[in-house]
Protein backbone atom coordinates (compact mmCIF):
# COMPACT_ATOMS: atom_id res chain seq x y z
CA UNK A 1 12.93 17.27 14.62
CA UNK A 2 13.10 14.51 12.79
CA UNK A 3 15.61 13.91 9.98
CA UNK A 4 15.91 11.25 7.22
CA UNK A 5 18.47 11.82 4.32
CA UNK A 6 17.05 12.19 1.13
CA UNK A 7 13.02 12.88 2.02
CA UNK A 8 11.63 16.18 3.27
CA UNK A 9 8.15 15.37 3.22
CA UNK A 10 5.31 12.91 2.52
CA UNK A 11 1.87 14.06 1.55
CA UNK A 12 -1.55 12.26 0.32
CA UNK A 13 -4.83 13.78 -1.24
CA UNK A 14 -7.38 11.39 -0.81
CA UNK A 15 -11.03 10.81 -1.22
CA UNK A 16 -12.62 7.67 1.17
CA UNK A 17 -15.92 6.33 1.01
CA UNK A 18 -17.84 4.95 3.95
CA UNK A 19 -19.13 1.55 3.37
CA UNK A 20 -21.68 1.13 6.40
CA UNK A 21 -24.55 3.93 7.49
CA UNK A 22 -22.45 5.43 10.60
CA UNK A 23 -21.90 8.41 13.44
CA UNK A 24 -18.32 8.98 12.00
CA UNK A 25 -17.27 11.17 15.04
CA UNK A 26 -19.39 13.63 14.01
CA UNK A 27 -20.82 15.12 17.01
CA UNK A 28 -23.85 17.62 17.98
CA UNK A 29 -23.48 19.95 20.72
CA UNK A 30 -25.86 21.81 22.99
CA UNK A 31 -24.74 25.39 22.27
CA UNK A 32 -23.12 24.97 18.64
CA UNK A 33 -25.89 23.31 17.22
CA UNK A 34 -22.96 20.92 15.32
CA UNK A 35 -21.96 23.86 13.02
CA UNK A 36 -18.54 23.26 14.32
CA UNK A 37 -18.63 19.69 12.14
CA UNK A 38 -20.67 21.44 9.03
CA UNK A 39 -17.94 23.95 6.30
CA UNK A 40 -19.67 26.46 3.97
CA UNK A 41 -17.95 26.13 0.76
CA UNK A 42 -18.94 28.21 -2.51
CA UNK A 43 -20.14 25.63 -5.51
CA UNK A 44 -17.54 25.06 -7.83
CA UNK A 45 -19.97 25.35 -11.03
CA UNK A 46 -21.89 28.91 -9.93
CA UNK A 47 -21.52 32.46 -11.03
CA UNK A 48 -23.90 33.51 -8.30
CA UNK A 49 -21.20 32.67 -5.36
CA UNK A 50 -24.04 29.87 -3.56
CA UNK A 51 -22.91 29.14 -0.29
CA UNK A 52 -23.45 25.01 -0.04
CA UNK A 53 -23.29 23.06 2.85
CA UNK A 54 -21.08 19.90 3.75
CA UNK A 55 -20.32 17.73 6.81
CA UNK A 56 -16.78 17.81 8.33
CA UNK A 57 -14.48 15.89 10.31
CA UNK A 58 -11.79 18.26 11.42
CA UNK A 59 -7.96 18.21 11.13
CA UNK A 60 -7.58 17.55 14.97
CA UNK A 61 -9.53 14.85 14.98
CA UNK A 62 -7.71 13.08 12.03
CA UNK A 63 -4.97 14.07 13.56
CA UNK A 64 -5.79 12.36 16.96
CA UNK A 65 -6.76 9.01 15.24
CA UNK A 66 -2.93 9.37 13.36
CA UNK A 67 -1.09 9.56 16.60
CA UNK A 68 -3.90 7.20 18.82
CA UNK A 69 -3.14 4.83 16.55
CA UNK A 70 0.72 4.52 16.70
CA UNK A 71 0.13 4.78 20.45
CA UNK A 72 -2.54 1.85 20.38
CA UNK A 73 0.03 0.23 18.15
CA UNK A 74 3.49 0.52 20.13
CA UNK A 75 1.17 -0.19 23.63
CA UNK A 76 1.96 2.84 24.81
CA UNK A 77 -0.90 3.71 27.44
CA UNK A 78 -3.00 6.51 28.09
CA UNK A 79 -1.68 6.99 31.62
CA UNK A 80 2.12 7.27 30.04
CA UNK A 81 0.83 9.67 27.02
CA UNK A 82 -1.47 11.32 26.06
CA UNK A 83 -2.94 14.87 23.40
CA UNK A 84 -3.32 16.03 27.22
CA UNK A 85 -0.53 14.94 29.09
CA UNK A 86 2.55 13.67 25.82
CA UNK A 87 5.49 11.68 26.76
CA UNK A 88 7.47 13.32 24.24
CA UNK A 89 9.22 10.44 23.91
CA UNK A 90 7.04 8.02 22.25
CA UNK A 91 7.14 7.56 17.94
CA UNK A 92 3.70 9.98 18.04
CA UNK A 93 5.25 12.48 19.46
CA UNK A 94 7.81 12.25 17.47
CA UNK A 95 6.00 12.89 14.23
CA UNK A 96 2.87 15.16 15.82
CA UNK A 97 5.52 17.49 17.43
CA UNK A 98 3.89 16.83 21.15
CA UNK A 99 6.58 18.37 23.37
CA UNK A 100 6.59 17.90 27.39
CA UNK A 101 5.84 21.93 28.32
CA UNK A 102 9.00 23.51 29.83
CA UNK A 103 10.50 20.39 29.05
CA UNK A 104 10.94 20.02 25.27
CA UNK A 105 10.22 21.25 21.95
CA UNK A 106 9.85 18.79 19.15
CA UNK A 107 9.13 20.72 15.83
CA UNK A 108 8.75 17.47 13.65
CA UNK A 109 4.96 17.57 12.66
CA UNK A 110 2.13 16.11 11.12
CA UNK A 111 -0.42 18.31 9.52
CA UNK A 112 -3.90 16.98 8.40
CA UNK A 113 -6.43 19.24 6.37
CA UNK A 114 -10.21 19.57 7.54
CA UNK A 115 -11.90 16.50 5.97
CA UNK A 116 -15.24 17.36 3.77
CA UNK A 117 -18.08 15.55 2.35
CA UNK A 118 -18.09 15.56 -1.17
CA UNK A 119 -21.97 14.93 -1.15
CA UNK A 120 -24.49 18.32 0.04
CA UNK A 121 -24.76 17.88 4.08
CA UNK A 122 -28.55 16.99 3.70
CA UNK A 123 -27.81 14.05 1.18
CA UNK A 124 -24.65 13.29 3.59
CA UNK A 125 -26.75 12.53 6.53
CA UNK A 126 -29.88 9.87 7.42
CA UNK A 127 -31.84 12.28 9.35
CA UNK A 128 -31.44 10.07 12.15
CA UNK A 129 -28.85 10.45 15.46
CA UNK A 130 -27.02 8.23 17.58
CA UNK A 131 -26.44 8.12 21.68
CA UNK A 132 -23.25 7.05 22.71
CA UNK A 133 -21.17 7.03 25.70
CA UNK A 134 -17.98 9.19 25.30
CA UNK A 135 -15.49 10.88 27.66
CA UNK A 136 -11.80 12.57 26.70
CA UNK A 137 -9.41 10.62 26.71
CA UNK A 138 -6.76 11.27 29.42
CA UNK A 139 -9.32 12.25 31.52
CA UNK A 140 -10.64 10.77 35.00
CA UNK A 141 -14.36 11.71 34.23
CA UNK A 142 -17.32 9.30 33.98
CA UNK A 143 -18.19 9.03 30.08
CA UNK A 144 -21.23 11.17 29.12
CA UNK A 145 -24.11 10.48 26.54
CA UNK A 146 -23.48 12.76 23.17
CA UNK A 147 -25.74 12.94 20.13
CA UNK A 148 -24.21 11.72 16.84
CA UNK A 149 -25.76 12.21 13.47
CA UNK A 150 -25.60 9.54 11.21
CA UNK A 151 -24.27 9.56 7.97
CA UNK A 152 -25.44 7.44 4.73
CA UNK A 153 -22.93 4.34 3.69
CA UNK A 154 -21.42 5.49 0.50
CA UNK A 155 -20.63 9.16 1.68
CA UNK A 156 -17.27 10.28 0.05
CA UNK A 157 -15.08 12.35 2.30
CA UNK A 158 -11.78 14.18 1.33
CA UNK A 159 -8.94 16.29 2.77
CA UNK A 160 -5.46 15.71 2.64
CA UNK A 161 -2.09 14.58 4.78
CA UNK A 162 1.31 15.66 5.07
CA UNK A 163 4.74 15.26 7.17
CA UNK A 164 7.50 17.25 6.56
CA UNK A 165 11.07 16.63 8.38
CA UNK A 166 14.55 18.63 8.36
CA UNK A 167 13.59 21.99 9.06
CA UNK A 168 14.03 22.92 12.53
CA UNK A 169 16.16 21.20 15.50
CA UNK A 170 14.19 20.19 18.63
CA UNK A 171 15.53 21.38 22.04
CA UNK A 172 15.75 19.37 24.90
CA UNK A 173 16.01 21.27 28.52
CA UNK A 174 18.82 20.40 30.49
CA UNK A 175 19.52 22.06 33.90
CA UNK A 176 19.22 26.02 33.29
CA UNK A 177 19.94 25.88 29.62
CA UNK A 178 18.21 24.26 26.26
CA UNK A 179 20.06 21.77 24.09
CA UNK A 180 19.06 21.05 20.51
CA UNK A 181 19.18 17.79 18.99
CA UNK A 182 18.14 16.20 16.10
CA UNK A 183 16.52 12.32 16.16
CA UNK A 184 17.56 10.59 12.59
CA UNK A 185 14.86 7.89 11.26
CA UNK A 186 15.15 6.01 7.83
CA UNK A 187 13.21 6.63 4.78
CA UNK A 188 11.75 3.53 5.15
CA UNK A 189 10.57 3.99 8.84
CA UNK A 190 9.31 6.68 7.85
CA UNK A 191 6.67 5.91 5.17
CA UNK A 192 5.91 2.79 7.66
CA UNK A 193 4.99 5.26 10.50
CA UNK A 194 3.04 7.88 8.11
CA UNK A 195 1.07 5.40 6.12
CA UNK A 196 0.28 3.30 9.07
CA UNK A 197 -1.22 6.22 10.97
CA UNK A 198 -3.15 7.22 7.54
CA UNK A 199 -4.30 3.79 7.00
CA UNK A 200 -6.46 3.72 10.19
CA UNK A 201 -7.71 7.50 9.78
CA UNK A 202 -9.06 6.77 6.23
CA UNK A 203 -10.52 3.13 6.91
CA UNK A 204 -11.19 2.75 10.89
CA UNK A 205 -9.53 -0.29 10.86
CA UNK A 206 -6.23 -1.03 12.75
CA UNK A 207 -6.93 1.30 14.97
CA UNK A 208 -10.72 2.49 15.37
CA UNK A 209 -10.89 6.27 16.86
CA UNK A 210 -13.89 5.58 19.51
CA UNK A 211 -15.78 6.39 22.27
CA UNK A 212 -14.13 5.54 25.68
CA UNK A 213 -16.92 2.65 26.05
CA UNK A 214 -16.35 1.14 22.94
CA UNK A 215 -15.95 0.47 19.51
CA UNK A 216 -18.39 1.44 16.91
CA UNK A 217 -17.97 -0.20 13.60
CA UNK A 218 -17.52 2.62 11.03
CA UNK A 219 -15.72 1.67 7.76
CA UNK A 220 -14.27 3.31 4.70
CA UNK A 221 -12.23 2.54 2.04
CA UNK A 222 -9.88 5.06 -0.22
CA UNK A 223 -11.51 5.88 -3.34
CA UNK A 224 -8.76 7.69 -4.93
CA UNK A 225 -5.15 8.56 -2.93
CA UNK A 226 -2.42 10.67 -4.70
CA UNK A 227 0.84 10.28 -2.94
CA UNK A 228 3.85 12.83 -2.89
CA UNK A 229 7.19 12.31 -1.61
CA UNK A 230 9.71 15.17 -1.27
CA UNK A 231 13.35 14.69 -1.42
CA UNK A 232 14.49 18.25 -2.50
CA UNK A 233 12.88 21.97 -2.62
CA UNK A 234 11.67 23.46 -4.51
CA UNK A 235 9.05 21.28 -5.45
CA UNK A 236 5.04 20.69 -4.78
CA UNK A 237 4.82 19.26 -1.64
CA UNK A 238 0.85 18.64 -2.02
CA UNK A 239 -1.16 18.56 -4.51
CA UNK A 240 -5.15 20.80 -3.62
CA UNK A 241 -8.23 18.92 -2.14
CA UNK A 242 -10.97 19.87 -4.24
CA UNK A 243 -13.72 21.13 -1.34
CA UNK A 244 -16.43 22.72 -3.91
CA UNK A 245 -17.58 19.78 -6.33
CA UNK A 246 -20.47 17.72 -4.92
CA UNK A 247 -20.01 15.17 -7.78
CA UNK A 248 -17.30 12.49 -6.88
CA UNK A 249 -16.59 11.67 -10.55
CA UNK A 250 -15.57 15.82 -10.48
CA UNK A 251 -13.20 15.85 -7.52
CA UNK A 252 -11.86 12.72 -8.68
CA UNK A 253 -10.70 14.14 -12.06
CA UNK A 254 -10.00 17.77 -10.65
CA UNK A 255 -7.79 16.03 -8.17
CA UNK A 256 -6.23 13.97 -11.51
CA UNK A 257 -5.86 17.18 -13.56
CA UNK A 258 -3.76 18.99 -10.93
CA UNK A 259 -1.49 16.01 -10.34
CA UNK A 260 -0.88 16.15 -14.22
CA UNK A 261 -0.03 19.92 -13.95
CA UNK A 262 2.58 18.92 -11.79
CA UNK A 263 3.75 15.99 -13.39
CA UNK A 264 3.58 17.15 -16.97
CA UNK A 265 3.29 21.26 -16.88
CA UNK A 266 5.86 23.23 -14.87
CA UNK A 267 9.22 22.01 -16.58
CA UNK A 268 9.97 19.01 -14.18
CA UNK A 269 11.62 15.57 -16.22
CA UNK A 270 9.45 12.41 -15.58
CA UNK A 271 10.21 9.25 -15.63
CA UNK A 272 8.00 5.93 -14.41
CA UNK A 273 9.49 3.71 -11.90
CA UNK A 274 7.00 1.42 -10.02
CA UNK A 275 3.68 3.22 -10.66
CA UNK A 276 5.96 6.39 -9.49
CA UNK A 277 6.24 9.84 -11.82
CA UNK A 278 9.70 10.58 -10.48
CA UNK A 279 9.94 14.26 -11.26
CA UNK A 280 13.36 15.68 -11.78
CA UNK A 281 15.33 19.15 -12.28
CA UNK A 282 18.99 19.72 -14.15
CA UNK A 283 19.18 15.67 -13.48
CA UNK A 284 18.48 15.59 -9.81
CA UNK A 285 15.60 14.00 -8.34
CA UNK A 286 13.22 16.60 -6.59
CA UNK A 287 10.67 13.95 -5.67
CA UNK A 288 7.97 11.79 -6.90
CA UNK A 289 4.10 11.29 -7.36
CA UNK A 290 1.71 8.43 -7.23
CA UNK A 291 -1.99 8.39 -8.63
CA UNK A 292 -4.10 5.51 -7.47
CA UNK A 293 -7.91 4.76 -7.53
CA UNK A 294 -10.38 1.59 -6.33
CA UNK A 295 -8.55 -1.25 -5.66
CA UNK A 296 -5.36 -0.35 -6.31
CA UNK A 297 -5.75 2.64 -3.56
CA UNK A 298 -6.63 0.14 -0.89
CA UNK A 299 -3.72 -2.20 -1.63
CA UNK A 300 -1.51 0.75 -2.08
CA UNK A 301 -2.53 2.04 1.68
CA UNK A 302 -2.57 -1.83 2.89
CA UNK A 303 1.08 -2.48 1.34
CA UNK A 304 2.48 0.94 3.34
CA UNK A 305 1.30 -0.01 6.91
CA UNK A 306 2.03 -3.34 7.37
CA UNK A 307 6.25 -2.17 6.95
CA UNK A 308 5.28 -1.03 10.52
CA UNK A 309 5.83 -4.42 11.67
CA UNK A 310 9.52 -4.19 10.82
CA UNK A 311 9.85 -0.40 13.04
CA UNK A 312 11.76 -0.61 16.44
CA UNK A 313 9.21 0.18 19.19
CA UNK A 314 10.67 3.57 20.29
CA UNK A 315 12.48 6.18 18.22
């Protein structure tokens, strides 16, 4: 695991708008008819339980474009590591627990919610598809020709983020027996590696999660983020993604509302330090929360991955 004194976890909630008409990753295929991209969610404003429909880019996949892109970052190459075939050695497998099997076990992880559209799935989408080339990555197969359905520039999509460190030592195999062992990163490094990784998955730039064959040019920008930092338990590690409302000004203030229940409702003491609710408890810091929108969200997100530049290149 990893272990940095003083911060147990880092979360985000975010919402992410797509600025250009694109495929997003979000794949059709023969025998699933796509209904493993689409989420049935019950409308947030009915008493008759109506099922609605939205478009969905699972946790995996965000997940993948986290860890590709401290790979793509750090130059580590597919042939050395890879979701298939991990180094275990390498700063995303440090953070997405990827353990060599029978080798190691790294129990440090990075969890990322399914991603939803805010808008209905039929005002989500153009109607129209896309062909392009795409084989696994990892893999030595020829890249195959997969159906993407397009989705409409200003689509809203949101989910949510998390690390959380300290709570179980990773084991190491060495001859007949297992040896656990803990890998100690700064604060600092820390929020550089998370932020960097969530700064490509929410905008596509950076790193762009593509095809093998190339780069498409889908681009977003954070509409809202609210951060969380954790440097004590008990406390709210997350605050809830707001999957039901298909009005953006609605998830926007629902995701508002419960950041203010935790901020101002369940007996912590604030205080404001550099845009920051720290939150406190009998006068120790527990941790702190961060509400952002527009502008401010993109710098925010901007400001947090370039500190990558100043991270060693392995852990």
């Amino acid at each position: 695991m990893i272990k940095t004194d003083g911060l147990r976890s880092i979360s985000v909630t975010y919402v992410t708008e797509l600025l250009n008409e694109a495929p997003l990753n979000m794949n059709k295929t023969d025998g699933t008819q796509g209904r493993h991209k689409d989420a049935e969610v019950f409308e947030a404003k009915s008493d008759s339980r109506h099922l609605i429909r939205k478009l969905k880019r699972s946790g995996p996949a965000i997940k993948s474009h986290h860890s590709n892109a401290l790979r793509d970052y750090f130059n580590v190459s597919i042939e050395k590591c890879s979701h298939e075939s991990p180094c275990g050695k390498c700063w995303a497998c440090w953070l997405h627990g990827m353990m060599i099997p029978g080798s190691s076990n790294i129990y440090t992880s990075i969890t990322a919610s399914d991603a939803l559209s805010v808008e209905e799935k039929e005002i989500a989408l153009t109607g129209l598809d896309e062909n392009m080339l795409r084989a696994r990555m990892g893999e030595e197969s020829s890249p195959q020709p997969f159906g993407y359905e397009r989705l409409r520039a200003g689509t809203h999509i949101t989910g949510s983020m998390a690390i959380n460190t300290g709570y179980r030592p990773s084991q190491e195999k060495t001859g007949d027996g297992w040896v656990q062992f803990i890998k100690e990163v700064s604060a600092d490094n820390l929020r550089a590696l998370f932020w960097y990784g969530v700064y490509c998955a929410l905008t596509n730039e950076g790193y762009a999660q593509t095809a093998k064959t190339g780069q498409h040019n889908t681009r977003m920008k954070p509409t809202q983020l609210i951060a969380i930092e954790t440097f004590k338990t008990p406390f709210p590690s997350c605050t809830r993604v707001d999957y039901s409302s298909t009005s953006v000004e609605d998830v926007i203030s629902n995701h508002v509302s419960y950041a203010n229940y935790i901020t101002s409702d369940i007996g912590f003491d604030k205080q404001g330090v550099d845009g920051w609710s720290v939150l406190s408890k009998n006068g120790e810091e527990r941790g702190r929360i961060k509400v952002m929108s527009g502008d401010d969200a993109y710098k925010f997100l901007i400001d947090q991955a370039e500190k990558i530049h100043t991270v060693q290149k392995t852990p």
